[in-house]
PDB file of N, CA and C in Angstrom:
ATOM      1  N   UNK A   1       0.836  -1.157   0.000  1.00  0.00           N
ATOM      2  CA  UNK A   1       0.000   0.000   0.000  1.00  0.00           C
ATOM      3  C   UNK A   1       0.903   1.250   0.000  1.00  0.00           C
ATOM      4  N   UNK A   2       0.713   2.375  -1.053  1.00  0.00           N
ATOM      5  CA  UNK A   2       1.472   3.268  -0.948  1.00  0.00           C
ATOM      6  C   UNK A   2       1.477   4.526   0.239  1.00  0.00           C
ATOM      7  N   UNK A   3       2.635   4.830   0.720  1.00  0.00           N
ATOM      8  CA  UNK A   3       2.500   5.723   1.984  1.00  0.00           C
ATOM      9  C   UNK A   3       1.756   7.257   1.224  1.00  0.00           C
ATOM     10  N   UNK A   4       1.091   7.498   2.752  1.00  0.00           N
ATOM     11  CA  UNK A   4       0.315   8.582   2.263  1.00  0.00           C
ATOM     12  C   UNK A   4       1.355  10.168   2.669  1.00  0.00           C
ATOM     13  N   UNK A   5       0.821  11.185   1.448  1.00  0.00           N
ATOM     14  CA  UNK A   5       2.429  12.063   1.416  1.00  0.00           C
ATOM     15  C   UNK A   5       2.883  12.584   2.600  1.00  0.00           C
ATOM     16  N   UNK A   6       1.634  12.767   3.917  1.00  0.00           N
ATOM     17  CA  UNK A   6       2.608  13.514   4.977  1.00  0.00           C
ATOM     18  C   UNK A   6       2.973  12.402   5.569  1.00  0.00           C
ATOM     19  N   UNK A   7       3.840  11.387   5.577  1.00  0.00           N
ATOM     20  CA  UNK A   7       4.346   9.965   5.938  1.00  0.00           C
ATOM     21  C   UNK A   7       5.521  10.001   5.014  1.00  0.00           C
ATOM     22  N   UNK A   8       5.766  10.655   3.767  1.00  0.00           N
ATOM     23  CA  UNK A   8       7.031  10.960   3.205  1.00  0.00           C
ATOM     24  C   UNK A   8       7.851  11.565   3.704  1.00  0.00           C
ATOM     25  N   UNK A   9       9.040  10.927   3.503  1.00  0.00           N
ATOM     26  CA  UNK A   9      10.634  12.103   4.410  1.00  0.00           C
ATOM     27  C   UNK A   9      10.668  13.221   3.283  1.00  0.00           C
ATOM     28  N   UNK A  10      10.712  14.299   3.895  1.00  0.00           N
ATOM     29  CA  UNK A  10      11.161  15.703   3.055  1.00  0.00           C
ATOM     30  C   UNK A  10      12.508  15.638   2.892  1.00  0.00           C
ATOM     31  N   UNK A  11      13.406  14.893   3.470  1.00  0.00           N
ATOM     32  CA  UNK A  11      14.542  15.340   4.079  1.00  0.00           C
ATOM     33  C   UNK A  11      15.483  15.557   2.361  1.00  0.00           C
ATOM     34  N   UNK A  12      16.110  16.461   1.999  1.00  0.00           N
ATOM     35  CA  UNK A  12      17.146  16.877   1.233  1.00  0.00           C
ATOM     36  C   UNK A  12      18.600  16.875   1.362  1.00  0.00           C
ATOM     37  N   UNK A  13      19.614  15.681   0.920  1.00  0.00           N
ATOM     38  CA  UNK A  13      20.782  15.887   1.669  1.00  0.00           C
ATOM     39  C   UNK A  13      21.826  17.182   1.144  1.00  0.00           C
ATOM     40  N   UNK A  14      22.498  17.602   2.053  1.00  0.00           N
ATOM     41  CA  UNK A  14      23.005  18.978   1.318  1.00  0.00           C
ATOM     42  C   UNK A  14      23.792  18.529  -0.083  1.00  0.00           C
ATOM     43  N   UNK A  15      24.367  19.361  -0.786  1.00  0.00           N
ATOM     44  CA  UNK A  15      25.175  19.048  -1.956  1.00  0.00           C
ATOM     45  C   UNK A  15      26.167  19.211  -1.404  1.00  0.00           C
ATOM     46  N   UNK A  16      26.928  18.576  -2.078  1.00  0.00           N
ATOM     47  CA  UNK A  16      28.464  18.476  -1.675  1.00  0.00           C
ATOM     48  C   UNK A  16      29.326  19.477  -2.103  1.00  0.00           C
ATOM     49  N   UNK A  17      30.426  20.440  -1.551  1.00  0.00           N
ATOM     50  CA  UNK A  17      30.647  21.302  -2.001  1.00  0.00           C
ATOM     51  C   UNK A  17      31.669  21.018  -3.726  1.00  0.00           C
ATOM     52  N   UNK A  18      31.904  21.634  -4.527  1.00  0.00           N
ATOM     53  CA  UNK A  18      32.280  21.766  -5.271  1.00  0.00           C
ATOM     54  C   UNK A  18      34.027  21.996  -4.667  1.00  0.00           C
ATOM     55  N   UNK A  19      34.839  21.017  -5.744  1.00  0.00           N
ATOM     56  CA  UNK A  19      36.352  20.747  -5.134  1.00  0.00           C
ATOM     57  C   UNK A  19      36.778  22.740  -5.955  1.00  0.00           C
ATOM     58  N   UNK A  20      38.191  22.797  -5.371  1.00  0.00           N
ATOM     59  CA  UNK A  20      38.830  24.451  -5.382  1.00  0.00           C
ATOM     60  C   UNK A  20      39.725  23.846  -6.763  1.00  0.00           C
ATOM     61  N   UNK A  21      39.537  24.816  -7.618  1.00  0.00           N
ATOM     62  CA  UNK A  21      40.587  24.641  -8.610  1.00  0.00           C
ATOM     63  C   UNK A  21      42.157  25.257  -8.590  1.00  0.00           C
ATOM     64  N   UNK A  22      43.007  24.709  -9.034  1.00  0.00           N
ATOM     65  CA  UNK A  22      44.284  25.177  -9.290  1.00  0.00           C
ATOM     66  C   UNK A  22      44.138  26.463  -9.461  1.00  0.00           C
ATOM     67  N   UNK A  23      45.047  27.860  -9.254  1.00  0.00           N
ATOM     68  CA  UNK A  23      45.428  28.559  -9.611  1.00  0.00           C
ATOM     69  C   UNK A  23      46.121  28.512 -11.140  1.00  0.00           C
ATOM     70  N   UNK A  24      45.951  29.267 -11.918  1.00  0.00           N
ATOM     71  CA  UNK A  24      46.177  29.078 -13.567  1.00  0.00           C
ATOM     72  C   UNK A  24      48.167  28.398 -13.757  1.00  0.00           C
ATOM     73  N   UNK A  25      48.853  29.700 -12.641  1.00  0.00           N
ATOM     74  CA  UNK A  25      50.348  29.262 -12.510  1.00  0.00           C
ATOM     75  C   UNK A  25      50.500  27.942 -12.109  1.00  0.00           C
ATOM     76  N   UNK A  26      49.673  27.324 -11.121  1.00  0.00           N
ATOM     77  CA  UNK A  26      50.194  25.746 -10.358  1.00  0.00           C
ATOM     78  C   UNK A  26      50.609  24.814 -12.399  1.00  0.00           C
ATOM     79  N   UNK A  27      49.932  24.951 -13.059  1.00  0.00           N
ATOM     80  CA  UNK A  27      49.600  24.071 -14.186  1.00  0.00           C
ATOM     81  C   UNK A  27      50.852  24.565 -14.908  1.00  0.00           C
ATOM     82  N   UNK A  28      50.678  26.235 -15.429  1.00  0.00           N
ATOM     83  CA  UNK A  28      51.980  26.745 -16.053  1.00  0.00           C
ATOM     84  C   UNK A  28      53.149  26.088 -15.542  1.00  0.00           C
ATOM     85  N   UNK A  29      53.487  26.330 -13.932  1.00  0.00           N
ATOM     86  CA  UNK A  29      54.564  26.057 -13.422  1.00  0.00           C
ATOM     87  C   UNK A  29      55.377  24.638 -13.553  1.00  0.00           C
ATOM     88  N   UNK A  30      54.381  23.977 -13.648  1.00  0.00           N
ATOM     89  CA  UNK A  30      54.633  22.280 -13.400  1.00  0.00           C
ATOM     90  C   UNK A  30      54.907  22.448 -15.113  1.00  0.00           C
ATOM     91  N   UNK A  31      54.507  22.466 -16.198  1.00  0.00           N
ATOM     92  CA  UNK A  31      54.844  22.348 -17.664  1.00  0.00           C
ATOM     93  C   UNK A  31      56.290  23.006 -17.902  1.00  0.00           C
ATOM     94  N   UNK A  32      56.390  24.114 -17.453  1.00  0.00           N
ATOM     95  CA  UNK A  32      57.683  24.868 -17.797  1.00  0.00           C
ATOM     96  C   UNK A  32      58.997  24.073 -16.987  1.00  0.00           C
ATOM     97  N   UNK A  33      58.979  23.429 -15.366  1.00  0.00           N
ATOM     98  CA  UNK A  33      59.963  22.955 -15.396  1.00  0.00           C
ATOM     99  C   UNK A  33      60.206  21.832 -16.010  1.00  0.00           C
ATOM    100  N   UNK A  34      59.215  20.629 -16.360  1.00  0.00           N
ATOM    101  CA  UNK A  34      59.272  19.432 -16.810  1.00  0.00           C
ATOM    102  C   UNK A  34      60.240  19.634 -18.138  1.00  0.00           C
ATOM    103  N   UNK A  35      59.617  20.639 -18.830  1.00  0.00           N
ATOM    104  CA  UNK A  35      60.215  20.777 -19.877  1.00  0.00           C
ATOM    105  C   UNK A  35      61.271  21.556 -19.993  1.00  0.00           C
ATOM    106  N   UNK A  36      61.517  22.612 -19.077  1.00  0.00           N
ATOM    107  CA  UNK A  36      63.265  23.131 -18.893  1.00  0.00           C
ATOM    108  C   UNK A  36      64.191  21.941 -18.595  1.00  0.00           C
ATOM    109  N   UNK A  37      63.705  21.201 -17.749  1.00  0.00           N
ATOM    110  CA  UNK A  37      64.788  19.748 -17.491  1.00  0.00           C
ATOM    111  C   UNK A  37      64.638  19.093 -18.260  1.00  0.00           C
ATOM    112  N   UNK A  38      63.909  18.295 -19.168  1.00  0.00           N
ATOM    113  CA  UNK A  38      64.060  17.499 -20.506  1.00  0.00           C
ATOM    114  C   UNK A  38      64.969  18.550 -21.709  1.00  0.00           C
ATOM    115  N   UNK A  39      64.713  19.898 -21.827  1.00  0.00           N
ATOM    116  CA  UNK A  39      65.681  20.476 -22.366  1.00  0.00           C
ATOM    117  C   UNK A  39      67.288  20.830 -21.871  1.00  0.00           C
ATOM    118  N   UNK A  40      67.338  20.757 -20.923  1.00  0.00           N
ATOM    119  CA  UNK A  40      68.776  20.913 -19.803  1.00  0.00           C
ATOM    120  C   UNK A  40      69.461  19.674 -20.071  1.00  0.00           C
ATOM    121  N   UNK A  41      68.679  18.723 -19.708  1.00  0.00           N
ATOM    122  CA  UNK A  41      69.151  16.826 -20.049  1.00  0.00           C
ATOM    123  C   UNK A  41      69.518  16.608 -21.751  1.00  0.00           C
ATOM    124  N   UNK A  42      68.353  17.161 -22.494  1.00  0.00           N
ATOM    125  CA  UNK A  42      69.475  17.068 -23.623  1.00  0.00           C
ATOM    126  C   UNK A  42      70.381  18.007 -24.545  1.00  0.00           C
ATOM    127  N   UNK A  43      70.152  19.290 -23.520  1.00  0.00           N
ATOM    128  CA  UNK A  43      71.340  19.900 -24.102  1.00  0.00           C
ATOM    129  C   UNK A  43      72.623  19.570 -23.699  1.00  0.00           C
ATOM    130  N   UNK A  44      72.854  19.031 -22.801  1.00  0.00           N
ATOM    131  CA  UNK A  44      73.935  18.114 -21.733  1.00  0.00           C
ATOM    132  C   UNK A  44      74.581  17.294 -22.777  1.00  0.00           C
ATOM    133  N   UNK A  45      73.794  15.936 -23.065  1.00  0.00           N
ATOM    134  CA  UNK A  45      74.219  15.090 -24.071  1.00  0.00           C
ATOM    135  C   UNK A  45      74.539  15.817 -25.622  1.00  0.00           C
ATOM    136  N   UNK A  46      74.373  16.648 -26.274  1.00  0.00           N
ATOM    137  CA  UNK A  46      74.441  16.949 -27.251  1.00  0.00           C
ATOM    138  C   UNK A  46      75.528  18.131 -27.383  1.00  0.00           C
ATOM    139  N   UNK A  47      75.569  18.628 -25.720  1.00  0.00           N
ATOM    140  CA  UNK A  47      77.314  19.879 -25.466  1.00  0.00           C
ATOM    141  C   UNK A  47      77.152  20.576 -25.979  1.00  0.00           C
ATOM    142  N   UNK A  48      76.073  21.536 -25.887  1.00  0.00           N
ATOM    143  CA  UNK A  48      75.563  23.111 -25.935  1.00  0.00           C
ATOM    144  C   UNK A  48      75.858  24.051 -24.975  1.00  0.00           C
ATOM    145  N   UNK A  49      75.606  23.226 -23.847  1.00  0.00           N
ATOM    146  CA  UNK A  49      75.799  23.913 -22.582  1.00  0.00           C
ATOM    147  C   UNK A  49      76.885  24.156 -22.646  1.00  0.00           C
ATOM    148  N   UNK A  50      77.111  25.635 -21.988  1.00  0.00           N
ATOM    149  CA  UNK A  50      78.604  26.341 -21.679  1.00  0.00           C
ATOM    150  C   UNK A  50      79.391  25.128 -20.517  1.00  0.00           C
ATOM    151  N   UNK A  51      80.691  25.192 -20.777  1.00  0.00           N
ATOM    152  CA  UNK A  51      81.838  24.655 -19.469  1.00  0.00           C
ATOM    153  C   UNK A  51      81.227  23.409 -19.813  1.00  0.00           C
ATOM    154  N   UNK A  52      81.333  22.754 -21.117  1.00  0.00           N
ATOM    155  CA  UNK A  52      81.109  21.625 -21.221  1.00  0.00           C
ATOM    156  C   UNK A  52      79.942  20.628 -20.765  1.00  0.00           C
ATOM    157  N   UNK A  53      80.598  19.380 -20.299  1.00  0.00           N
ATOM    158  CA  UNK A  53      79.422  18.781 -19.995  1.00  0.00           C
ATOM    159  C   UNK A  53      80.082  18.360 -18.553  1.00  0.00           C
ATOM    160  N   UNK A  54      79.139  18.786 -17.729  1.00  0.00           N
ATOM    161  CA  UNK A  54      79.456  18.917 -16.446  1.00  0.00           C
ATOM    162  C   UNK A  54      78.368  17.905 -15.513  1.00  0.00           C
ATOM    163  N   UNK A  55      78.448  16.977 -14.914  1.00  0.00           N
ATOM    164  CA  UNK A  55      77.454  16.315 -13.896  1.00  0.00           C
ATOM    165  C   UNK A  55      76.336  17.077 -13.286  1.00  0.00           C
ATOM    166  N   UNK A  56      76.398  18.377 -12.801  1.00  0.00           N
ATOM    167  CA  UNK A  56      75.956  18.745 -11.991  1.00  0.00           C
ATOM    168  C   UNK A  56      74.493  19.935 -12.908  1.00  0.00           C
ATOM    169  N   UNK A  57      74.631  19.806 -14.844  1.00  0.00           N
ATOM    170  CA  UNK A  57      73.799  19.620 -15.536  1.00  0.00           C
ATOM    171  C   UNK A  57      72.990  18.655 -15.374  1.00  0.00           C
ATOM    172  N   UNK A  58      73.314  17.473 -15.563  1.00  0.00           N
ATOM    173  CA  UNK A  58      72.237  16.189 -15.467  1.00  0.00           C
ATOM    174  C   UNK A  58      71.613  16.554 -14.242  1.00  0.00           C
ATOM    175  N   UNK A  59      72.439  16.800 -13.010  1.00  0.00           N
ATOM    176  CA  UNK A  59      71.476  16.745 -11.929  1.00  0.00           C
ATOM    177  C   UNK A  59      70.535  17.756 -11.884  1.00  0.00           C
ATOM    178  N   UNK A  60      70.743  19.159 -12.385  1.00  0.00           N
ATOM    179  CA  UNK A  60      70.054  20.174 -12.530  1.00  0.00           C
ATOM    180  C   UNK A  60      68.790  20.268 -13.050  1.00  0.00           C
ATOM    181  N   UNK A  61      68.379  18.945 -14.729  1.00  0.00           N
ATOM    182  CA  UNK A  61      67.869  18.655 -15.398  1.00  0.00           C
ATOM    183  C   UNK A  61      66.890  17.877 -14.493  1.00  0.00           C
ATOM    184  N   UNK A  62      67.106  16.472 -13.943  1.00  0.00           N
ATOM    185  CA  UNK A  62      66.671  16.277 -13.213  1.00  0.00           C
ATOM    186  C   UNK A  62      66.474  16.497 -11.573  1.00  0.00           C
ATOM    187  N   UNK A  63      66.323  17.713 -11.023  1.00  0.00           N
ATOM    188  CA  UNK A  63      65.809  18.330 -10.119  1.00  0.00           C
ATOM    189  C   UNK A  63      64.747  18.879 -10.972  1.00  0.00           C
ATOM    190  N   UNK A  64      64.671  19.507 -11.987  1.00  0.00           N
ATOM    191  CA  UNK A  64      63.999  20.249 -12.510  1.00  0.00           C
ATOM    192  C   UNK A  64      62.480  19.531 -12.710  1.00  0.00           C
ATOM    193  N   UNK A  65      62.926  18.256 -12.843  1.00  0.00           N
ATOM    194  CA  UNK A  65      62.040  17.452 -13.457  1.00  0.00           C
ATOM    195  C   UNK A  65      61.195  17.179 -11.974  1.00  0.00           C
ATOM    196  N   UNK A  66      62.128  16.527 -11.140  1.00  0.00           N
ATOM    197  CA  UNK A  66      61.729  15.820  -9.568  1.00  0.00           C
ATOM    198  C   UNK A  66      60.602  17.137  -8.698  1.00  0.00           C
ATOM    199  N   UNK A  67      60.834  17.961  -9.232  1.00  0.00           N
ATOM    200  CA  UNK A  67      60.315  19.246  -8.647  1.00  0.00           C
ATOM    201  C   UNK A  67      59.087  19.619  -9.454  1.00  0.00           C
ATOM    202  N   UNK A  68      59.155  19.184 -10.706  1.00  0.00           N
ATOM    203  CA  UNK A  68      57.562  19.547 -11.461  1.00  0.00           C
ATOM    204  C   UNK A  68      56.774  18.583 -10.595  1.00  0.00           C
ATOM    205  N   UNK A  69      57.367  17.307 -10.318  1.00  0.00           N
ATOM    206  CA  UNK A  69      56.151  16.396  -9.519  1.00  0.00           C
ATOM    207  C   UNK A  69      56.008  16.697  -8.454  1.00  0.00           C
ATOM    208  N   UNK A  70      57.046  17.421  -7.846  1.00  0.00           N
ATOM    209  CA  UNK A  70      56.173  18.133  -6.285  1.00  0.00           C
ATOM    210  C   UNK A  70      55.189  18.947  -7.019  1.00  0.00           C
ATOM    211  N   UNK A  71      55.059  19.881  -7.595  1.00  0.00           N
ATOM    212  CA  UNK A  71      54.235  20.783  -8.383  1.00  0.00           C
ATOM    213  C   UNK A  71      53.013  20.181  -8.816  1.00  0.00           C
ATOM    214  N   UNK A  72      52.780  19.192  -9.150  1.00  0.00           N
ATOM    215  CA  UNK A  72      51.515  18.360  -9.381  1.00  0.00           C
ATOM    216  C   UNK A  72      50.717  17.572  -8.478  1.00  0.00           C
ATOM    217  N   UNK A  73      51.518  17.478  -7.714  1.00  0.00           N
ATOM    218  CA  UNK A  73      50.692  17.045  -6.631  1.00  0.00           C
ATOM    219  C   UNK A  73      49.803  18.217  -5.922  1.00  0.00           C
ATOM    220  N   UNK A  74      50.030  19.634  -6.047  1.00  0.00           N
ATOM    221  CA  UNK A  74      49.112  20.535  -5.910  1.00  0.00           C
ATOM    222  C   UNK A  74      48.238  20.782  -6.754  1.00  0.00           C
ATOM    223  N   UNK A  75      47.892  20.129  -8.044  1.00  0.00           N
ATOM    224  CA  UNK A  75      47.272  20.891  -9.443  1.00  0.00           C
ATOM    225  C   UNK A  75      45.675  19.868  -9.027  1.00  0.00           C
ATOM    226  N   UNK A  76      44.704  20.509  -9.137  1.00  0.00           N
ATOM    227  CA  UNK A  76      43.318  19.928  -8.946  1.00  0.00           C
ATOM    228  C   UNK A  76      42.403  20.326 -10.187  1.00  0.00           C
TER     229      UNK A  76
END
């Protein structure tokens, strides 16, 4: 037998809020180093870079890189 309507729950659950978006830079930021260190790494191998080819390029390249992924872990 169907319930009669004042025997219906009114109840409405709230909406859930809507998640915060990135700031426009979080996204810029994370693209520009990924790709300054993939360019650093192979200007390294190919000896563009001034004072030769120096170790502490590669590592530079990849910091650059290790550091866009801290950077993404903020991007929503």
């Amino acid at each position: 037998m169907p319930k009669s309507k004042s025997k219906r729950s009114s109840y409405i659950p709230p909406s859930k809020p809507k998640a915060k978006s990135s700031p426009l830079w979080v996204g810029a930021l994370f693209f520009t180093l990924i790709a300054a260190g993939v360019i650093v790494i192979i200007t390294h191998y190919l000896g563009i870079l001034p004072n030769g080819t120096q170790p502490y390029q590669l590592w530079l390249g990849l910091g650059m890189i290790a550091s866009s992924f801290v950077v993404a872990t903020q991007w929503h």
